[in-house]
PDB file of N, CA and C in Angstrom:
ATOM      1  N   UNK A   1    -102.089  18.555 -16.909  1.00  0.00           N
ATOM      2  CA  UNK A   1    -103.065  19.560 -16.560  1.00  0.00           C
ATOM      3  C   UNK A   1    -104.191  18.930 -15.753  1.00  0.00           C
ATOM      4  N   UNK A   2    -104.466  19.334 -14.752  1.00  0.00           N
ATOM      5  CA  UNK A   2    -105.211  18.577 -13.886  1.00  0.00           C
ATOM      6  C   UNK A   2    -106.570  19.558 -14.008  1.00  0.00           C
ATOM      7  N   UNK A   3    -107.644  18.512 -14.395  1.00  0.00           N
ATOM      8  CA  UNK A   3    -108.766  19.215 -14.664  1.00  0.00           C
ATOM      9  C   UNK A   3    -109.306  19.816 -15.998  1.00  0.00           C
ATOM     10  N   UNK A   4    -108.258  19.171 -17.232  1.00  0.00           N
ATOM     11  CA  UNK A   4    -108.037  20.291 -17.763  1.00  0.00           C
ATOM     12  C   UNK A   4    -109.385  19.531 -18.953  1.00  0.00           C
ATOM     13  N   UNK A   5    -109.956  20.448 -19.589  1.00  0.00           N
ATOM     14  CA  UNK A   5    -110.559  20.420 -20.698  1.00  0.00           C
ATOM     15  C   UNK A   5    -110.035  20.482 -22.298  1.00  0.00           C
ATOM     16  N   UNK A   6    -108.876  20.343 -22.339  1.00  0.00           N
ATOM     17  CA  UNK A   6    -108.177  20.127 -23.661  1.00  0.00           C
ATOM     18  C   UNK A   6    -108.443  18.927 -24.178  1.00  0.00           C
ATOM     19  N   UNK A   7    -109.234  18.718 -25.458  1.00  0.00           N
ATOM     20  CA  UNK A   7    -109.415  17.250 -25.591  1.00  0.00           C
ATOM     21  C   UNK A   7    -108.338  16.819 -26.698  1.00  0.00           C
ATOM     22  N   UNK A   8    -107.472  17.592 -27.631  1.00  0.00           N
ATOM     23  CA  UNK A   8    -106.088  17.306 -28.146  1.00  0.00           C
ATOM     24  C   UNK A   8    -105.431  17.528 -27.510  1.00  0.00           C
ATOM     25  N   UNK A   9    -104.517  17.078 -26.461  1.00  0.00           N
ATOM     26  CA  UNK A   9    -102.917  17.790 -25.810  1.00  0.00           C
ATOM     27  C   UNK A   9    -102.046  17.916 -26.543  1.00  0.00           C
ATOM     28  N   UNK A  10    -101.628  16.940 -27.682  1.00  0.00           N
ATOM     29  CA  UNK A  10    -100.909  17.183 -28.483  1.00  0.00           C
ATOM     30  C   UNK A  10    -100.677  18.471 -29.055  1.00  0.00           C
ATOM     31  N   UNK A  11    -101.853  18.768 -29.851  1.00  0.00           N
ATOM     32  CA  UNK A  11    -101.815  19.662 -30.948  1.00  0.00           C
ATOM     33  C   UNK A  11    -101.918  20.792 -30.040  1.00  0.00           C
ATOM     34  N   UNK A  12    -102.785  20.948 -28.287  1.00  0.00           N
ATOM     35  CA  UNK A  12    -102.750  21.852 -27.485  1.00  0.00           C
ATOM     36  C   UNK A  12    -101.126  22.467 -27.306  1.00  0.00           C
ATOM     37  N   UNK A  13    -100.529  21.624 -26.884  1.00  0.00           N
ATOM     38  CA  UNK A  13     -98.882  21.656 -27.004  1.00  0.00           C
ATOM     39  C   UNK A  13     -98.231  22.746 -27.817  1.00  0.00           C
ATOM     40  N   UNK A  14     -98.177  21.976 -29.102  1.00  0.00           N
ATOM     41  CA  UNK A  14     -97.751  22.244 -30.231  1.00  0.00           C
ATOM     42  C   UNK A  14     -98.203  23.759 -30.670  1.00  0.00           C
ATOM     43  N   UNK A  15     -99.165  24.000 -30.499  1.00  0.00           N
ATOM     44  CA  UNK A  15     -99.728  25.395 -30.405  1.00  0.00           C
ATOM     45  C   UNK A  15     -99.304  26.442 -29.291  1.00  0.00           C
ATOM     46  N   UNK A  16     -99.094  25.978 -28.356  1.00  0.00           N
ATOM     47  CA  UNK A  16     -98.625  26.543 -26.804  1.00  0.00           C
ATOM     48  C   UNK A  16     -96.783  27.007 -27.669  1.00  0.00           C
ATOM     49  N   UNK A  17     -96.325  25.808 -28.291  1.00  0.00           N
ATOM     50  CA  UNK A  17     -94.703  26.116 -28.449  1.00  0.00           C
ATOM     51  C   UNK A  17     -94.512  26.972 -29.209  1.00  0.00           C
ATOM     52  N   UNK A  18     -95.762  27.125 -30.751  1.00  0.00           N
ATOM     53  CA  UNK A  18     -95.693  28.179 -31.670  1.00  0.00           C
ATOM     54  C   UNK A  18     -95.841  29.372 -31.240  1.00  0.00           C
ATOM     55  N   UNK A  19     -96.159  29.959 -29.753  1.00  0.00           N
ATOM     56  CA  UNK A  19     -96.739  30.998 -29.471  1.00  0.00           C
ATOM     57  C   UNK A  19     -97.692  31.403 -29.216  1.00  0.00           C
ATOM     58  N   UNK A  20     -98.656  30.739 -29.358  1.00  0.00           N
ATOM     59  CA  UNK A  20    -100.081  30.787 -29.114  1.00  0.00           C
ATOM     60  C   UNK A  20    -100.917  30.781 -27.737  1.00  0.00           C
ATOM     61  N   UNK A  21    -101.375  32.069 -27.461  1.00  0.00           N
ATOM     62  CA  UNK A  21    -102.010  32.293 -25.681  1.00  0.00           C
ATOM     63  C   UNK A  21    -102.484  30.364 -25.330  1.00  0.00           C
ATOM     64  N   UNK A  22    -102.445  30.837 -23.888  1.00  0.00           N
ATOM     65  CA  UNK A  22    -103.592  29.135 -23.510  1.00  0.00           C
ATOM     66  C   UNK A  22    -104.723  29.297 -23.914  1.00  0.00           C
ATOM     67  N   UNK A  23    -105.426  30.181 -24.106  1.00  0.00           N
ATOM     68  CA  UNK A  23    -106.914  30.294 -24.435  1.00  0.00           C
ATOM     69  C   UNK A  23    -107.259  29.653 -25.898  1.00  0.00           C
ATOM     70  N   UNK A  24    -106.336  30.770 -26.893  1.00  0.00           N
ATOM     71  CA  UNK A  24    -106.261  30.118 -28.467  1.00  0.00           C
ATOM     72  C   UNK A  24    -105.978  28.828 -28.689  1.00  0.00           C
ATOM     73  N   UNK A  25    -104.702  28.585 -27.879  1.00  0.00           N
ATOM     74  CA  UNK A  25    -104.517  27.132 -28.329  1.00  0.00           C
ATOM     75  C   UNK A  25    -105.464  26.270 -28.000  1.00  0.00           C
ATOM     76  N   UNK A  26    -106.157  26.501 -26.850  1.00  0.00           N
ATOM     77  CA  UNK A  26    -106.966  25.503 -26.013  1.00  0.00           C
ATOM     78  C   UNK A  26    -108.475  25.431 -26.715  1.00  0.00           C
ATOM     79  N   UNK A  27    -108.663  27.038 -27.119  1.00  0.00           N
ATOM     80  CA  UNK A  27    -110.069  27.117 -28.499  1.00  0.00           C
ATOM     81  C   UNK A  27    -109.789  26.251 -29.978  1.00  0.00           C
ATOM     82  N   UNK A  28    -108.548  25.874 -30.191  1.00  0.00           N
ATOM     83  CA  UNK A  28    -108.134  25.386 -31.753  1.00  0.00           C
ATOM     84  C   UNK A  28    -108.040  24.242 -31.712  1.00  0.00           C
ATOM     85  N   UNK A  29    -107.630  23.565 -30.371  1.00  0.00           N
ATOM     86  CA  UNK A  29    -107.253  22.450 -30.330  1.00  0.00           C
ATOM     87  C   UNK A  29    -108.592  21.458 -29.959  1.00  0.00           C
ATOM     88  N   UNK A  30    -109.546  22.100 -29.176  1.00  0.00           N
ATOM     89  CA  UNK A  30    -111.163  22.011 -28.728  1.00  0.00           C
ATOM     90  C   UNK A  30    -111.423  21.489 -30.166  1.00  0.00           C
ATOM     91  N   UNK A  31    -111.491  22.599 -30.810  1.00  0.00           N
ATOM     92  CA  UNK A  31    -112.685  23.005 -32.178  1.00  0.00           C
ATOM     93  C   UNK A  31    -112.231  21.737 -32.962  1.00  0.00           C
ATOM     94  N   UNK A  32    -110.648  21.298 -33.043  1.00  0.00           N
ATOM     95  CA  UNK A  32    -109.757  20.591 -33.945  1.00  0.00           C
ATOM     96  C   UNK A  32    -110.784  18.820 -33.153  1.00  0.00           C
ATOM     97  N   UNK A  33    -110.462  18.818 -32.495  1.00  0.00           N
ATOM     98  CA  UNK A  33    -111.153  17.369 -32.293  1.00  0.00           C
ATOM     99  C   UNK A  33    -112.692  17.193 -32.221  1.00  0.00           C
ATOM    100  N   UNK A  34    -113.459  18.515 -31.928  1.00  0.00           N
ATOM    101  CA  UNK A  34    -115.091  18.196 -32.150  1.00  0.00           C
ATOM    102  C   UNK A  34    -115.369  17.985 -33.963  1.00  0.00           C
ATOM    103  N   UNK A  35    -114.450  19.437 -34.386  1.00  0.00           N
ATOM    104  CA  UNK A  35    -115.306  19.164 -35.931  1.00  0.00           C
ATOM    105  C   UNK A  35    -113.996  18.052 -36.747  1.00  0.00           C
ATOM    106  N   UNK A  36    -112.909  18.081 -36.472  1.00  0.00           N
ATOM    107  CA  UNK A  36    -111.860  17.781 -37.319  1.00  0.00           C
ATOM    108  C   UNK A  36    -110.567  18.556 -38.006  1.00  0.00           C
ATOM    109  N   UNK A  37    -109.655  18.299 -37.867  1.00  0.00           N
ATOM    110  CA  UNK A  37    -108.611  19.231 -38.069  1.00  0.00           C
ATOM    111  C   UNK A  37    -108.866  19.918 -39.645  1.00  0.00           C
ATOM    112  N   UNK A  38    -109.440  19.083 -40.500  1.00  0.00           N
ATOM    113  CA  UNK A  38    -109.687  19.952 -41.706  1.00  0.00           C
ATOM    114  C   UNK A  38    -110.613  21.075 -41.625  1.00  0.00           C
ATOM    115  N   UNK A  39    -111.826  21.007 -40.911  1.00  0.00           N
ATOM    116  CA  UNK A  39    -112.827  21.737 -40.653  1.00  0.00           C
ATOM    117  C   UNK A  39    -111.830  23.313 -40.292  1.00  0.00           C
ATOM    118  N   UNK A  40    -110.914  23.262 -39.368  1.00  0.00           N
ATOM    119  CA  UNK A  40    -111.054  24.063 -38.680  1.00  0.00           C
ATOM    120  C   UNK A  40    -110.352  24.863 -39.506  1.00  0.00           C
ATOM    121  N   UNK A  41    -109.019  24.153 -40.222  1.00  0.00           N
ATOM    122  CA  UNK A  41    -108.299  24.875 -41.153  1.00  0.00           C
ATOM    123  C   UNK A  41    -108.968  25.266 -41.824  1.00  0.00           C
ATOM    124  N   UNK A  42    -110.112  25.153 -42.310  1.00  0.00           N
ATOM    125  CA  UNK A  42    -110.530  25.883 -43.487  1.00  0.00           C
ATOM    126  C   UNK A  42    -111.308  27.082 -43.302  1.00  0.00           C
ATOM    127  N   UNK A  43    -112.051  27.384 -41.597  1.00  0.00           N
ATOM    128  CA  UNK A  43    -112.565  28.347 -41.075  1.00  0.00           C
ATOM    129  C   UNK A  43    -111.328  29.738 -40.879  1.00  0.00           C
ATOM    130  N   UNK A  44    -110.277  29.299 -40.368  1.00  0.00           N
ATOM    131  CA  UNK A  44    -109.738  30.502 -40.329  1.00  0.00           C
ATOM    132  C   UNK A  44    -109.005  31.177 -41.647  1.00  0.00           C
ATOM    133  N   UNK A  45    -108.564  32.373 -40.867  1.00  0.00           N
ATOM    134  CA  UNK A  45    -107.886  32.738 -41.888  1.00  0.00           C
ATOM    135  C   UNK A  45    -107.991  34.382 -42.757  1.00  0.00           C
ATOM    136  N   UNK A  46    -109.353  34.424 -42.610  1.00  0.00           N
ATOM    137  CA  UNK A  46    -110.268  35.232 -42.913  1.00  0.00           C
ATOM    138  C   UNK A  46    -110.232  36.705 -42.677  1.00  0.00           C
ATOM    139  N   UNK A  47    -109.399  37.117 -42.083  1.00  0.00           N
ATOM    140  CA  UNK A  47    -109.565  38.573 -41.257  1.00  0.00           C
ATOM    141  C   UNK A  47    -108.258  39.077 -41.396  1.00  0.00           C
ATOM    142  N   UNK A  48    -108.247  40.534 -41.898  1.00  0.00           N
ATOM    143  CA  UNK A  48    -106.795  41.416 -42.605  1.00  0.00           C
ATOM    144  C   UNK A  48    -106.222  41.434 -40.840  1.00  0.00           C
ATOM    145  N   UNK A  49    -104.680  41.869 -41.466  1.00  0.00           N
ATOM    146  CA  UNK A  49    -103.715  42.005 -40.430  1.00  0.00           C
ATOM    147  C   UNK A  49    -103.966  43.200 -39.794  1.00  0.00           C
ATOM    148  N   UNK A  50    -103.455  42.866 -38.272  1.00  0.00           N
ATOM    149  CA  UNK A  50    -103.777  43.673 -37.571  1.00  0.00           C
ATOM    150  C   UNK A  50    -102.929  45.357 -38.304  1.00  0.00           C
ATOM    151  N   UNK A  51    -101.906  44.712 -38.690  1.00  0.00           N
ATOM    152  CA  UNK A  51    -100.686  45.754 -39.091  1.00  0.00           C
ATOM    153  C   UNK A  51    -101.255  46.697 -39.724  1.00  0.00           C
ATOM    154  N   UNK A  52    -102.660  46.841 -40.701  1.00  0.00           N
ATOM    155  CA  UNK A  52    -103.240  47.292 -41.695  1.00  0.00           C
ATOM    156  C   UNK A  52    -104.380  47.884 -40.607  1.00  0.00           C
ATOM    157  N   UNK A  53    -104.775  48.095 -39.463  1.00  0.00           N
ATOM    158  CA  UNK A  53    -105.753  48.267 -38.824  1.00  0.00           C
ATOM    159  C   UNK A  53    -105.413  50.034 -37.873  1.00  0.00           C
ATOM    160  N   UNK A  54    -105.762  50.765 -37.681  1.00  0.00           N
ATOM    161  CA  UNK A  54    -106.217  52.201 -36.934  1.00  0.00           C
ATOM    162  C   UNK A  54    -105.101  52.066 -35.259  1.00  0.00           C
ATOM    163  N   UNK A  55    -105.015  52.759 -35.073  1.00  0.00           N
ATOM    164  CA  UNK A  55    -104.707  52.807 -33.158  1.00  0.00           C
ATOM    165  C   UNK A  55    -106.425  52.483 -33.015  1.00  0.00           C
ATOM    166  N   UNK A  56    -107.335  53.350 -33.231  1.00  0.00           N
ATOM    167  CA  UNK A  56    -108.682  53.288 -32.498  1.00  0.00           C
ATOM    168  C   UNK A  56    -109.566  51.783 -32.746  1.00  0.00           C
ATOM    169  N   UNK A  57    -108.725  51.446 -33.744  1.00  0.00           N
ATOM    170  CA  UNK A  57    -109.577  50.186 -34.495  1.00  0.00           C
ATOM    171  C   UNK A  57    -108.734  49.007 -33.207  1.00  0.00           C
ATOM    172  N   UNK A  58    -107.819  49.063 -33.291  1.00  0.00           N
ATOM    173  CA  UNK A  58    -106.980  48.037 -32.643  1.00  0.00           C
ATOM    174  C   UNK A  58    -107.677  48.154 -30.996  1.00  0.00           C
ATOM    175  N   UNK A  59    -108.103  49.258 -30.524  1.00  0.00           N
ATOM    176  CA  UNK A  59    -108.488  49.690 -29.390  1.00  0.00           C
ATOM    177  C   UNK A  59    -109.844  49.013 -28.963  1.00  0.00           C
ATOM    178  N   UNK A  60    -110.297  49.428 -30.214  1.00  0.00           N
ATOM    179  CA  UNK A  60    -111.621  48.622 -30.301  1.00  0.00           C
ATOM    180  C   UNK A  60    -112.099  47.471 -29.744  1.00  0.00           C
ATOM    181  N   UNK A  61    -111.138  46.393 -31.006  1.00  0.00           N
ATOM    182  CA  UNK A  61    -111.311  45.532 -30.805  1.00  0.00           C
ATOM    183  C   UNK A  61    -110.658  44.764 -29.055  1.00  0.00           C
ATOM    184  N   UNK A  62    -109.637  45.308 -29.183  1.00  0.00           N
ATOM    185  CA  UNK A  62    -109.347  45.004 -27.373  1.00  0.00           C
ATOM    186  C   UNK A  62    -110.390  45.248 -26.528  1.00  0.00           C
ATOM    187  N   UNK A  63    -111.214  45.956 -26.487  1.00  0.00           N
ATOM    188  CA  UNK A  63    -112.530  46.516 -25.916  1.00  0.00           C
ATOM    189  C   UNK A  63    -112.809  45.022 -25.900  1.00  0.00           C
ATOM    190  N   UNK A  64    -113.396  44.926 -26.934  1.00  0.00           N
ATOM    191  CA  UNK A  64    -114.106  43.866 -27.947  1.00  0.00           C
ATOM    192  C   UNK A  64    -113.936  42.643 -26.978  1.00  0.00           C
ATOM    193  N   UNK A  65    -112.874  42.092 -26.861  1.00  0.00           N
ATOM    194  CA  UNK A  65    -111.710  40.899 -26.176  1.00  0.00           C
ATOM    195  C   UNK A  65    -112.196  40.978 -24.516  1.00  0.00           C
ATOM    196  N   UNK A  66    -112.196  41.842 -24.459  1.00  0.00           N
ATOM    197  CA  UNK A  66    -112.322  42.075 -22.932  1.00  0.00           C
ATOM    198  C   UNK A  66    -110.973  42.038 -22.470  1.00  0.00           C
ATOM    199  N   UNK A  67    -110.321  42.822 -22.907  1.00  0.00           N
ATOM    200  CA  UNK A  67    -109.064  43.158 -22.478  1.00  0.00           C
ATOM    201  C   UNK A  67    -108.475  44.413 -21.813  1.00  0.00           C
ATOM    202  N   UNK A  68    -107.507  44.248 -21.246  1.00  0.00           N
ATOM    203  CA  UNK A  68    -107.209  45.573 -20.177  1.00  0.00           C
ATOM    204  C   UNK A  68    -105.803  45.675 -20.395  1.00  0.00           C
ATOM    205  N   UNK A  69    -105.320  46.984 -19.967  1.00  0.00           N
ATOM    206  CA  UNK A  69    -103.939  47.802 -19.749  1.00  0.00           C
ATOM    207  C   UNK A  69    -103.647  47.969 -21.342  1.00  0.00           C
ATOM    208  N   UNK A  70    -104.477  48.526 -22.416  1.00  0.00           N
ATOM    209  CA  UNK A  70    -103.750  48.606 -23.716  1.00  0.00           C
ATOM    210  C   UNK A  70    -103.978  50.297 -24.275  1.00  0.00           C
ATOM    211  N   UNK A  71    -104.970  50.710 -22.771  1.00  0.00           N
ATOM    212  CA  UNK A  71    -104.987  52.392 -23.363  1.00  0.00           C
ATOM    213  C   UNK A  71    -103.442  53.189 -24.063  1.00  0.00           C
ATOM    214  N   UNK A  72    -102.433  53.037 -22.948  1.00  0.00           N
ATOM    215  CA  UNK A  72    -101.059  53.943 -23.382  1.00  0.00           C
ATOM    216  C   UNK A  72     -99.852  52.721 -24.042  1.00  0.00           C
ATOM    217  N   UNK A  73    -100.541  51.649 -24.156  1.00  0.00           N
ATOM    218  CA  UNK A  73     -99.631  51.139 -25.644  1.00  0.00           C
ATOM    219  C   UNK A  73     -99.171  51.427 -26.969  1.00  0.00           C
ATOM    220  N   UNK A  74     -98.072  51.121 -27.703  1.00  0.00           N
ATOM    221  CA  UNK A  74     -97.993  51.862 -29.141  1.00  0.00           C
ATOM    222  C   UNK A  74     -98.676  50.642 -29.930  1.00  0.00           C
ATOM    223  N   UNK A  75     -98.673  51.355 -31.359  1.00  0.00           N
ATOM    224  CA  UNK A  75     -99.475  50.700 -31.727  1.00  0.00           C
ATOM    225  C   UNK A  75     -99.069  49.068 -32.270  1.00  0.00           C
ATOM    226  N   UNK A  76     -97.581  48.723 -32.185  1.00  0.00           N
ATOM    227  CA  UNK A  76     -96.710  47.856 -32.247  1.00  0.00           C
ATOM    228  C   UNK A  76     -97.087  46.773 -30.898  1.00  0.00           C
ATOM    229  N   UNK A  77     -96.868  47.557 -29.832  1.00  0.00           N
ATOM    230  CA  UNK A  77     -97.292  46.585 -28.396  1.00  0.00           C
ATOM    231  C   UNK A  77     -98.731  45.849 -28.661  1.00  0.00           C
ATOM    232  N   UNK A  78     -99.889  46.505 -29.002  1.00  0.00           N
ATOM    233  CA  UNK A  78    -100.974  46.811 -29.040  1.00  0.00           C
ATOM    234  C   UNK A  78    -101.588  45.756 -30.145  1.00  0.00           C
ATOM    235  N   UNK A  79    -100.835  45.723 -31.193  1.00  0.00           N
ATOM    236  CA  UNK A  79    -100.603  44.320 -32.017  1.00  0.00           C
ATOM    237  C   UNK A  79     -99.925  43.080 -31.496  1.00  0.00           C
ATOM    238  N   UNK A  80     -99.061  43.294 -31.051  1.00  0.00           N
ATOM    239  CA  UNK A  80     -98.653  42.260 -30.439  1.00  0.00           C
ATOM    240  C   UNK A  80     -99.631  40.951 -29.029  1.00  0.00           C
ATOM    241  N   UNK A  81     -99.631  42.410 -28.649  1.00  0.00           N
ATOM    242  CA  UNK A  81    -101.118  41.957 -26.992  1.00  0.00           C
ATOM    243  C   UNK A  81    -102.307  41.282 -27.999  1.00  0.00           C
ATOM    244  N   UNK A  82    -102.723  41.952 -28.855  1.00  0.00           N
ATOM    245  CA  UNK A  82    -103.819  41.523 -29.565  1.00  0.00           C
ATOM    246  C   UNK A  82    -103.687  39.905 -30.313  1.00  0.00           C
ATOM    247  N   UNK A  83    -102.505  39.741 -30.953  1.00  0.00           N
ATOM    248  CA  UNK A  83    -102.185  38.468 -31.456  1.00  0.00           C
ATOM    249  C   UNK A  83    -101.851  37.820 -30.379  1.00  0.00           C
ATOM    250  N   UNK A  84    -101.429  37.863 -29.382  1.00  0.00           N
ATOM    251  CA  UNK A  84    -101.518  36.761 -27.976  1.00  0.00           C
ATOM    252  C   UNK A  84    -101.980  36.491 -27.379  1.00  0.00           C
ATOM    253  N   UNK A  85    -103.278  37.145 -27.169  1.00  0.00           N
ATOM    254  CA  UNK A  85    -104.635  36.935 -26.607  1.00  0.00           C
ATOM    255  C   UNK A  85    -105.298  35.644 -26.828  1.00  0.00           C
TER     256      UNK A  85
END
């Protein structure tokens, strides 16, 4: 990555293979070498599944994201876009 600001590549990687957008991985893998990989594990985690959440709630939060094209999604797509972000 030329230029790149990932200061784990490894674990950047490894996150990239599990599925994880470039942004997330590149925020986890950041956070993972400033505070420490325990730190970070222990911050997440915290927040119910999307699966359990509204069409309008899910909408919301895409708002929220600054995200686009999720008006005429179901609410399946709409979870999905949201966890890959």
């Amino acid at each position: 990555m030329p230029n790149s600001s990932i200061k784990n590549e490894k674990m950047y990687e490894d996150l990239r293979e599990e599925g994880n957008s470039k942004e997330k991985a590149a925020r986890i893998s950041n956070a993972a070498a400033a505070r420490g990989k325990s730190a970070v594990g222990r911050k997440g985690g915290k927040s119910g599944s999307y699966d359990d959440w509204t069409v309008p709630e899910l909408k919301k939060r895409a708002k929220e994201l600054g995200m686009s094209g999720y008006s005429d999604l179901t609410k399946n797509k709409l979870v999905a876009k949201l966890r890959n972000h």
